[in-house]
C-alpha atoms as a PDB file:
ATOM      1  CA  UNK A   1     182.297 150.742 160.842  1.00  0.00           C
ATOM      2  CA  UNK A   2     183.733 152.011 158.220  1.00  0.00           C
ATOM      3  CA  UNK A   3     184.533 151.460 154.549  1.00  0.00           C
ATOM      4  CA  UNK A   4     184.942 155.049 153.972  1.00  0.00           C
ATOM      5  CA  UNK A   5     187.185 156.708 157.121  1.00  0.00           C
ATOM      6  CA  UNK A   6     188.505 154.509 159.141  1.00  0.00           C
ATOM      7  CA  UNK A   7     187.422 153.924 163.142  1.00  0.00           C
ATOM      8  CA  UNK A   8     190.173 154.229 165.074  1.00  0.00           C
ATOM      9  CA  UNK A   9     191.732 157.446 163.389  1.00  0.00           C
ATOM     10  CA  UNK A  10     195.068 158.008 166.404  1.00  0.00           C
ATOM     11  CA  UNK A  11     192.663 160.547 168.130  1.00  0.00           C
ATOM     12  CA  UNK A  12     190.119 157.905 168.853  1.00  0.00           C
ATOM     13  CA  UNK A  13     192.608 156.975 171.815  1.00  0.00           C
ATOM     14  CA  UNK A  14     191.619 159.982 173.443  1.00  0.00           C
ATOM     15  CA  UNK A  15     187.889 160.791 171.867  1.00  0.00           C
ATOM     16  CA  UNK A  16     186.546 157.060 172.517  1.00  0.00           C
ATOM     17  CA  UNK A  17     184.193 157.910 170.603  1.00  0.00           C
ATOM     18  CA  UNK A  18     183.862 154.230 168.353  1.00  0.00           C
ATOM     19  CA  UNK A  19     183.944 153.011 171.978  1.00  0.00           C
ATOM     20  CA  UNK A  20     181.213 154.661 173.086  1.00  0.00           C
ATOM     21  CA  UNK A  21     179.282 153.776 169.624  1.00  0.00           C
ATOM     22  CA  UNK A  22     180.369 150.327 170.434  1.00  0.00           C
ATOM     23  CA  UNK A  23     178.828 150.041 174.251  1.00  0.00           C
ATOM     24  CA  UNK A  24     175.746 151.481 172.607  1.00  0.00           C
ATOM     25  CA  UNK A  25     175.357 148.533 169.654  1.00  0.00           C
ATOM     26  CA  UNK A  26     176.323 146.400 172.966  1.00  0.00           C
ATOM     27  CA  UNK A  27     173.465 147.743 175.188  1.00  0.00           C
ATOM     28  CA  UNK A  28     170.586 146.530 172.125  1.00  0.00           C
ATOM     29  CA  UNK A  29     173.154 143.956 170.740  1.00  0.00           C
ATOM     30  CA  UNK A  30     172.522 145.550 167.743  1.00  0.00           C
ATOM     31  CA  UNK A  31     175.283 143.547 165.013  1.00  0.00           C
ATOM     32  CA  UNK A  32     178.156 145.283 163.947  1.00  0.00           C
ATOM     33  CA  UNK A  33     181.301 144.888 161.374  1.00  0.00           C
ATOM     34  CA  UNK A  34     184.448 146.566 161.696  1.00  0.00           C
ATOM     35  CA  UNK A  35     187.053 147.311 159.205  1.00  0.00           C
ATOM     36  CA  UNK A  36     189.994 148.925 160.179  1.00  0.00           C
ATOM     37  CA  UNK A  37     194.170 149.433 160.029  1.00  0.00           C
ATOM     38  CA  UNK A  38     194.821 149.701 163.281  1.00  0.00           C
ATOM     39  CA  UNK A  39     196.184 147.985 165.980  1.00  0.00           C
ATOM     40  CA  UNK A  40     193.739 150.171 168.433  1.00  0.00           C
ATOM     41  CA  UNK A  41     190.565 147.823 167.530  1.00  0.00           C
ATOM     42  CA  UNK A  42     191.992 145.377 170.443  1.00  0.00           C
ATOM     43  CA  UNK A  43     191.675 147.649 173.252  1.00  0.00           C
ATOM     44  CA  UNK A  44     187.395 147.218 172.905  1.00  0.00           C
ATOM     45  CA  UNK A  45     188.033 143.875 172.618  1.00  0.00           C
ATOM     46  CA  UNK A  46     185.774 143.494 175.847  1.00  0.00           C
ATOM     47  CA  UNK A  47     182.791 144.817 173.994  1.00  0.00           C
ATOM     48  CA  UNK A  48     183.369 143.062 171.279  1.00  0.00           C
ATOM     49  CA  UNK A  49     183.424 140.209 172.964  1.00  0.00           C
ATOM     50  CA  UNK A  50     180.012 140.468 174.331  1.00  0.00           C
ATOM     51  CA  UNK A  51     178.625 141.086 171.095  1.00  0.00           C
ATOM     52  CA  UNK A  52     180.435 138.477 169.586  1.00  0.00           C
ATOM     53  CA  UNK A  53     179.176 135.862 172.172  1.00  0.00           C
ATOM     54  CA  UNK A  54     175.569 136.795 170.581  1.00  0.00           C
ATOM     55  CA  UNK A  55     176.769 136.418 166.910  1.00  0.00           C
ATOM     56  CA  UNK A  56     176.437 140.059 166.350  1.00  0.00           C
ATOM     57  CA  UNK A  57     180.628 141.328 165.576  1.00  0.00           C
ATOM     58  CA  UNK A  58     182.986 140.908 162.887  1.00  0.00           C
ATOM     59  CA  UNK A  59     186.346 142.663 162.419  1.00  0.00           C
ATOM     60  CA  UNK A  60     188.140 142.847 158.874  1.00  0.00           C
ATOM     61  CA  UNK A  61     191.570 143.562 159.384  1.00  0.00           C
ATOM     62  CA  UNK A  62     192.800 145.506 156.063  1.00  0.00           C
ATOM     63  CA  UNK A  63     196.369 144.562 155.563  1.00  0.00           C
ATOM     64  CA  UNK A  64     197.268 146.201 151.997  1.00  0.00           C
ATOM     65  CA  UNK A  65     201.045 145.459 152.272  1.00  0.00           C
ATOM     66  CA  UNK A  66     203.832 143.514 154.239  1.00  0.00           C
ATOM     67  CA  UNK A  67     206.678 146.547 153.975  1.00  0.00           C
ATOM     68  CA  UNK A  68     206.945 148.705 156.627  1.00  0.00           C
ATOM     69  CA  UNK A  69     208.560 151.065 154.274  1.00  0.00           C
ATOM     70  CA  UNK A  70     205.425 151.168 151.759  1.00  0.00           C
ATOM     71  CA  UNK A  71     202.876 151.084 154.702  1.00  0.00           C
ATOM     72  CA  UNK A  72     204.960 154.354 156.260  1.00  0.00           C
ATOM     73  CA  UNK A  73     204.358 156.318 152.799  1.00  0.00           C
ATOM     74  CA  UNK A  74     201.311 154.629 151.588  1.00  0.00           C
ATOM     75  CA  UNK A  75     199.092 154.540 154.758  1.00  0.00           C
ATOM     76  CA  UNK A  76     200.326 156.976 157.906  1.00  0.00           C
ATOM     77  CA  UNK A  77     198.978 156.866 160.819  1.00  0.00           C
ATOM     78  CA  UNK A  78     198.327 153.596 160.784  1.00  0.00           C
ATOM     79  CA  UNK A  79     199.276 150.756 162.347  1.00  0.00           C
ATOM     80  CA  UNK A  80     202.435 148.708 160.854  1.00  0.00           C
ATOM     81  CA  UNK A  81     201.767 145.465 159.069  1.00  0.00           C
ATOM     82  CA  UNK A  82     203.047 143.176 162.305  1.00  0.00           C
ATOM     83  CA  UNK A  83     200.959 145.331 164.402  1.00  0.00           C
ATOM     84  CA  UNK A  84     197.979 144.539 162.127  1.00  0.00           C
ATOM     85  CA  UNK A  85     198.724 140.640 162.218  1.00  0.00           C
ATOM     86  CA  UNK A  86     199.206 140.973 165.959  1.00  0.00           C
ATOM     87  CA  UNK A  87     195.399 142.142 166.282  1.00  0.00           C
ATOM     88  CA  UNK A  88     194.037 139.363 163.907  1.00  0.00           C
ATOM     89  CA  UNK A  89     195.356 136.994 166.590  1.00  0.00           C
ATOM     90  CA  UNK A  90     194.484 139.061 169.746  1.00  0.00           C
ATOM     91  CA  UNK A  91     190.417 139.106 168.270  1.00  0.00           C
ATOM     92  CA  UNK A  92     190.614 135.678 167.046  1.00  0.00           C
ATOM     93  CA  UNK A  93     192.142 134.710 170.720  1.00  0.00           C
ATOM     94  CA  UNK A  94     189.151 136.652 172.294  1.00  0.00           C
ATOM     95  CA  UNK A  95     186.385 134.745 170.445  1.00  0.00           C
ATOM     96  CA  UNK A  96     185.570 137.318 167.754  1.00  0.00           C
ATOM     97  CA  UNK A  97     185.392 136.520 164.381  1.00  0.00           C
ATOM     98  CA  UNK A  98     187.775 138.475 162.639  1.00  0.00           C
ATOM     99  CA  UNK A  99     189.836 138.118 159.066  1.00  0.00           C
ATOM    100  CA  UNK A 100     191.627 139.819 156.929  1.00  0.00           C
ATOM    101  CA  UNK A 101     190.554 142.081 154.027  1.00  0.00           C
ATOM    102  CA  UNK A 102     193.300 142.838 151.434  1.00  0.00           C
ATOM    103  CA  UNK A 103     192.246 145.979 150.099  1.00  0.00           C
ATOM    104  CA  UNK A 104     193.021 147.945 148.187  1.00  0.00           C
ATOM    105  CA  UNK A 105     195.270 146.089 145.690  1.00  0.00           C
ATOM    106  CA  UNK A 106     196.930 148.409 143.776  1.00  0.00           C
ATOM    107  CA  UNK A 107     198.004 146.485 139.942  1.00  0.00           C
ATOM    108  CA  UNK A 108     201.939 147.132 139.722  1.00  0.00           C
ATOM    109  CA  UNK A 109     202.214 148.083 143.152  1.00  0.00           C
ATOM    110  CA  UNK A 110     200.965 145.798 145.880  1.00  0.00           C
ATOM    111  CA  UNK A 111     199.493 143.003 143.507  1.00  0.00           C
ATOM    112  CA  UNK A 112     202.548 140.827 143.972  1.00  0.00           C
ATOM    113  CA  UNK A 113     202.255 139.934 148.222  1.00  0.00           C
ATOM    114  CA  UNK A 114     198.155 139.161 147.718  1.00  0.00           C
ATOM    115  CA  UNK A 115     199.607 135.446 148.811  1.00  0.00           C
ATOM    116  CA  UNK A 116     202.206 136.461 151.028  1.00  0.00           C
ATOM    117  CA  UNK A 117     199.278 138.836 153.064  1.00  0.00           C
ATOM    118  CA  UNK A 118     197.203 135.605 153.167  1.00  0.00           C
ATOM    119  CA  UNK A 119     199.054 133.331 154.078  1.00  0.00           C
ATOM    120  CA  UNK A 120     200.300 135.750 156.792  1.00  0.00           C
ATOM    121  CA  UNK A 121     196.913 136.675 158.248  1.00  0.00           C
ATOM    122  CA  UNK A 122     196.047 133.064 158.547  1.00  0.00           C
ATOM    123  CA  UNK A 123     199.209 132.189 160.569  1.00  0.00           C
ATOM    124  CA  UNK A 124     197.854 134.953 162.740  1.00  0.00           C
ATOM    125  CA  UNK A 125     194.364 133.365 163.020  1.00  0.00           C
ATOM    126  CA  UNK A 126     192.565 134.956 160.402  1.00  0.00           C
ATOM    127  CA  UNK A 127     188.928 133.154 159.848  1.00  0.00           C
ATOM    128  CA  UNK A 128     187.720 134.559 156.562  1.00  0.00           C
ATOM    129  CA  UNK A 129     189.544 136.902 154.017  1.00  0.00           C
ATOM    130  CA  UNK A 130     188.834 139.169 151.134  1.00  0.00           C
ATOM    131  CA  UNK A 131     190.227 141.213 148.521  1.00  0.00           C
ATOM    132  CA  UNK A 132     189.215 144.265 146.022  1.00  0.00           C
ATOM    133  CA  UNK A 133     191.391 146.535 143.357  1.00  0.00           C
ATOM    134  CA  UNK A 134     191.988 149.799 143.942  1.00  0.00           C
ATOM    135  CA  UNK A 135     189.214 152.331 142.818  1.00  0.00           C
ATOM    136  CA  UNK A 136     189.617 156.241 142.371  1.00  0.00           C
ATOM    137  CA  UNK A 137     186.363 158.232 142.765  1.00  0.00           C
ATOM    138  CA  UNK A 138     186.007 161.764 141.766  1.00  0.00           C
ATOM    139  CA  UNK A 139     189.150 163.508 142.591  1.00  0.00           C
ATOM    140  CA  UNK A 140     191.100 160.659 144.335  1.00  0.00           C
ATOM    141  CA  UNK A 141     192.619 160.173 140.826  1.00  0.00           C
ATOM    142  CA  UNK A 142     194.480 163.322 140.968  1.00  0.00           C
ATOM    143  CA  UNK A 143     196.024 162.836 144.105  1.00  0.00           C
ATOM    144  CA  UNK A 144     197.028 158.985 143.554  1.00  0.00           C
ATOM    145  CA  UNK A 145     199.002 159.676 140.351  1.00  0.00           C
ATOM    146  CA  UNK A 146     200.707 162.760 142.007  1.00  0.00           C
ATOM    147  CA  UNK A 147     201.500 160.676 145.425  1.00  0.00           C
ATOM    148  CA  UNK A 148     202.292 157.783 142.881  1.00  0.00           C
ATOM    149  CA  UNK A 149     204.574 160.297 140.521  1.00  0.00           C
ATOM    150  CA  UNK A 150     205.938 161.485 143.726  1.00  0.00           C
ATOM    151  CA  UNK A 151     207.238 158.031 145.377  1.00  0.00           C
ATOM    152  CA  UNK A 152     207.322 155.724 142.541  1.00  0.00           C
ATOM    153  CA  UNK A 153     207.795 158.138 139.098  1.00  0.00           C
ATOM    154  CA  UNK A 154     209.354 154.751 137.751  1.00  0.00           C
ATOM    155  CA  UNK A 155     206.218 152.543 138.057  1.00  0.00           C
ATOM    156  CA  UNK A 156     203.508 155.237 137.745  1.00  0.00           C
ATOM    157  CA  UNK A 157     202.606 154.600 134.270  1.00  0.00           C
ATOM    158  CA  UNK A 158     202.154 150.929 134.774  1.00  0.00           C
ATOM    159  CA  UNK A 159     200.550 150.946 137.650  1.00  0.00           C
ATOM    160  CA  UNK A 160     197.788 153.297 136.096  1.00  0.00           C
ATOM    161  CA  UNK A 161     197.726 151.272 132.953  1.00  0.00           C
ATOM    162  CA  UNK A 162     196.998 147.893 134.754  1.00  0.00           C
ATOM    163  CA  UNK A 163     194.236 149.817 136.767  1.00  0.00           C
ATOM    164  CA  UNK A 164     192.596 151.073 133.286  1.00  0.00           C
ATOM    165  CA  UNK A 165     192.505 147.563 132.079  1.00  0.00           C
ATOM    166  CA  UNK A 166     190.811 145.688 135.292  1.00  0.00           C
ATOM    167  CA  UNK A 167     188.125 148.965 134.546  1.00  0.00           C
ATOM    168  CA  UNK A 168     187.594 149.193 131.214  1.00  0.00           C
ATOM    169  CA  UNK A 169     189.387 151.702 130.153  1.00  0.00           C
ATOM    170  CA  UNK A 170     188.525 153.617 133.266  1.00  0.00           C
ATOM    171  CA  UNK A 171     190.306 153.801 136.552  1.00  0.00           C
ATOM    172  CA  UNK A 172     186.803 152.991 138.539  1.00  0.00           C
ATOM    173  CA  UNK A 173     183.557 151.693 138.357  1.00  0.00           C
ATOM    174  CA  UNK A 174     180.405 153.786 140.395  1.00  0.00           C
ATOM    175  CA  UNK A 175     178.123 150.959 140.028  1.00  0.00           C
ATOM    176  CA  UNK A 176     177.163 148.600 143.267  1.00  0.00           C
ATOM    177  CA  UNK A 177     178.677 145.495 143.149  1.00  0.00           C
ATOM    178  CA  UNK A 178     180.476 146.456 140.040  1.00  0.00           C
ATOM    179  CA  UNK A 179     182.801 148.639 142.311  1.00  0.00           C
ATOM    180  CA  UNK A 180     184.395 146.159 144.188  1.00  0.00           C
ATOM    181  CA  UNK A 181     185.474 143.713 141.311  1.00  0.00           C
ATOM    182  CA  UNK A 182     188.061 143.815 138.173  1.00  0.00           C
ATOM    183  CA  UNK A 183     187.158 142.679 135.131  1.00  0.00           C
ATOM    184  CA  UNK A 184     189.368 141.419 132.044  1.00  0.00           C
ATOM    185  CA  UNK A 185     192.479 139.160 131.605  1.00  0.00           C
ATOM    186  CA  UNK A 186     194.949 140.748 134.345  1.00  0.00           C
ATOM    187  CA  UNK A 187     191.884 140.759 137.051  1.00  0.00           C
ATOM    188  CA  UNK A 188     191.240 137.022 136.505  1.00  0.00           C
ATOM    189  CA  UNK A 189     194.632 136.231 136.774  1.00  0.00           C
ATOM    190  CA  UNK A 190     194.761 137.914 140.348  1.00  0.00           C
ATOM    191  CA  UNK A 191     191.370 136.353 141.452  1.00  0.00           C
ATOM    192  CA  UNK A 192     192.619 133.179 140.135  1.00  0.00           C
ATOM    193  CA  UNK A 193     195.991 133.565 142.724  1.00  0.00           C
ATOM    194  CA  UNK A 194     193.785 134.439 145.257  1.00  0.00           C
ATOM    195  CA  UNK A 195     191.186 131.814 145.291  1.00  0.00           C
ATOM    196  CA  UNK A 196     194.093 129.334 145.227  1.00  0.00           C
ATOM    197  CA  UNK A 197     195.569 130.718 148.059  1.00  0.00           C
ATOM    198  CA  UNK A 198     192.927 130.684 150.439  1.00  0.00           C
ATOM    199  CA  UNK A 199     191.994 127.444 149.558  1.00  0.00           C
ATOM    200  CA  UNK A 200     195.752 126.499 150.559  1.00  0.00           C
ATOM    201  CA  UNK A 201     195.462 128.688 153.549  1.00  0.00           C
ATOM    202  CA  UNK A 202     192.101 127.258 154.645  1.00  0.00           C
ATOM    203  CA  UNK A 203     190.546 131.025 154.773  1.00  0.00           C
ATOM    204  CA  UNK A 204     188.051 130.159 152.044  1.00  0.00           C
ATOM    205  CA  UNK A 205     185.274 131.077 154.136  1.00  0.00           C
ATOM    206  CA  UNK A 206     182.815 132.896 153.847  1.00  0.00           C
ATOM    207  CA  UNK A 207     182.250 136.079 156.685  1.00  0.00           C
ATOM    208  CA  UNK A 208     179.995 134.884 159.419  1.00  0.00           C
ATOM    209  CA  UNK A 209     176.853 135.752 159.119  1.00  0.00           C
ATOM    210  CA  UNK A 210     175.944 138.543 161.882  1.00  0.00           C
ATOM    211  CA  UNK A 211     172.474 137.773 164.230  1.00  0.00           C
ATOM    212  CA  UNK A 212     169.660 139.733 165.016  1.00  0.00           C
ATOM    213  CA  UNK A 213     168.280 136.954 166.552  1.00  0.00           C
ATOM    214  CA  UNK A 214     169.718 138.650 169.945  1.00  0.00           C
ATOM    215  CA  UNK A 215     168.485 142.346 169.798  1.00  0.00           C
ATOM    216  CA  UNK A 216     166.742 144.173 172.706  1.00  0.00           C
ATOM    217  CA  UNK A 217     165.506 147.081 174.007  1.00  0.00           C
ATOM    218  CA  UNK A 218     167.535 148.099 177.114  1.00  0.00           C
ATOM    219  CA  UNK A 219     165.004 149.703 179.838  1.00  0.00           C
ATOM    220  CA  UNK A 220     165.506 152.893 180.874  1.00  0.00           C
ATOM    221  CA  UNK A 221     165.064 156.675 179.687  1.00  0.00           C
ATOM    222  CA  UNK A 222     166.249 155.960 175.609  1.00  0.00           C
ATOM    223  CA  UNK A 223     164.413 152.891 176.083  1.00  0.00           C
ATOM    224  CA  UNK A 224     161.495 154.413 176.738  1.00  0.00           C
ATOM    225  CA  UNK A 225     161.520 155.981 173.715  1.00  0.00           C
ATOM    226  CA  UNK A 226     160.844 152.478 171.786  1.00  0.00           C
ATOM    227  CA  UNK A 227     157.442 151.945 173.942  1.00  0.00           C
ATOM    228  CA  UNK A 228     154.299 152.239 172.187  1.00  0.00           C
ATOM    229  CA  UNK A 229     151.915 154.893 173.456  1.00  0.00           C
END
């Protein structure tokens, strides 16, 4: 919950709605991961405390940037950097595993704080961290180099240059695995500065492995449903 939207959108304070997915996942201790901008992910601290107590939560904290100013143009509606930091150490405080997932980095653009975000996040408590380049599926393209045209006409051509060359020419990669990773001189050069900053950090760890060891069936009416017969 959720590399695609994230799940605590601003109306999720009234809708509850990842809360109530939450108490569920709870209820069967099913193991969940969380990735998210938002400072909102503290207030179910509770639950994710229980599950957390049966090795079955995670939270990723996805800080992309440390300005306020490009967070307020880049990322609305979502919580500022500080804010973000403040909720690695409030989960980390609780007992839940939680780090810090520097996505998306944007070459030209956001490339140059991948240490600064790091070293950052593990002031704040961060456990683990992670890091992937931008990608632009389908249409995305379009609206990137208008927003990017629109806000930073000055740096638009490099930044979509540098993009092409961690792709291959192209400014994403559809295939698994593939999709998540740069490839060719520039990339290695970033991976390079980030490996050597989590080592200095002491974040080079890897995510914690979530249990299953821990799942039930709760009893009751949906339980029910899970009898044989």
């Amino acid at each position: 919950m959720s590399g695609v939207t994230d799940p605590y959108q601003p109306v999720e304070r009234k809708l509850k709605l990842t809360r109530g997915c939450l108490e569920v996942l709870r209820d069967f201790r099913n193991p969940v991961g969380i990735v998210t901008k938002n400072h909102l992910v503290t207030r179910d601290a509770d639950v994710l405390g229980d599950l957390a107590t049966h090795g079955c939560a995670s939270v990723s904290i996805s800080v992309t940037t440390l300005r306020n100013d490009l967070q307020r143009i880049m990322e609305p509606r979502t919580s500022v950097p500080a804010r973000r930091l403040d909720a690695l150490r409030l989960l980390t405080d609780a007992g839940i595993p939680a780090g810090v997932m520097v996505a998306p980095v944007i070459p030209g653009l956001t490339d140059t704080e991948l240490p600064a975000i790091v070293e950052a996040a593990a002031g704040s408590g961060a456990q683990f961290a992670s890091f992937m380049p931008l990608r632009l599926p389908r249409g995305v393209e379009e609206h990137f180099v208008a927003w990017l045209e629109n806000h930073f006409p000055d740096r638009a051509g490099k930044v979509m240059s540098r993009l092409r060359d961690t792709r291959g020419g192209n400014v994403t990669d559809s295939r698994f695995f593939r999709r998540f990773r740069g490839t060719g001189e520039y990339w290695a050069q970033v991976e390079g500065l980030f490996r050597a900053t989590v080592q200095k950090s002491g974040l080079n760890r890897k995510w914690p492995r979530l249990s299953t060891a821990a799942f039930r069936v709760p009893r009751g009416p949906q339980g029910d449903l899970f009898e044989p017969g």
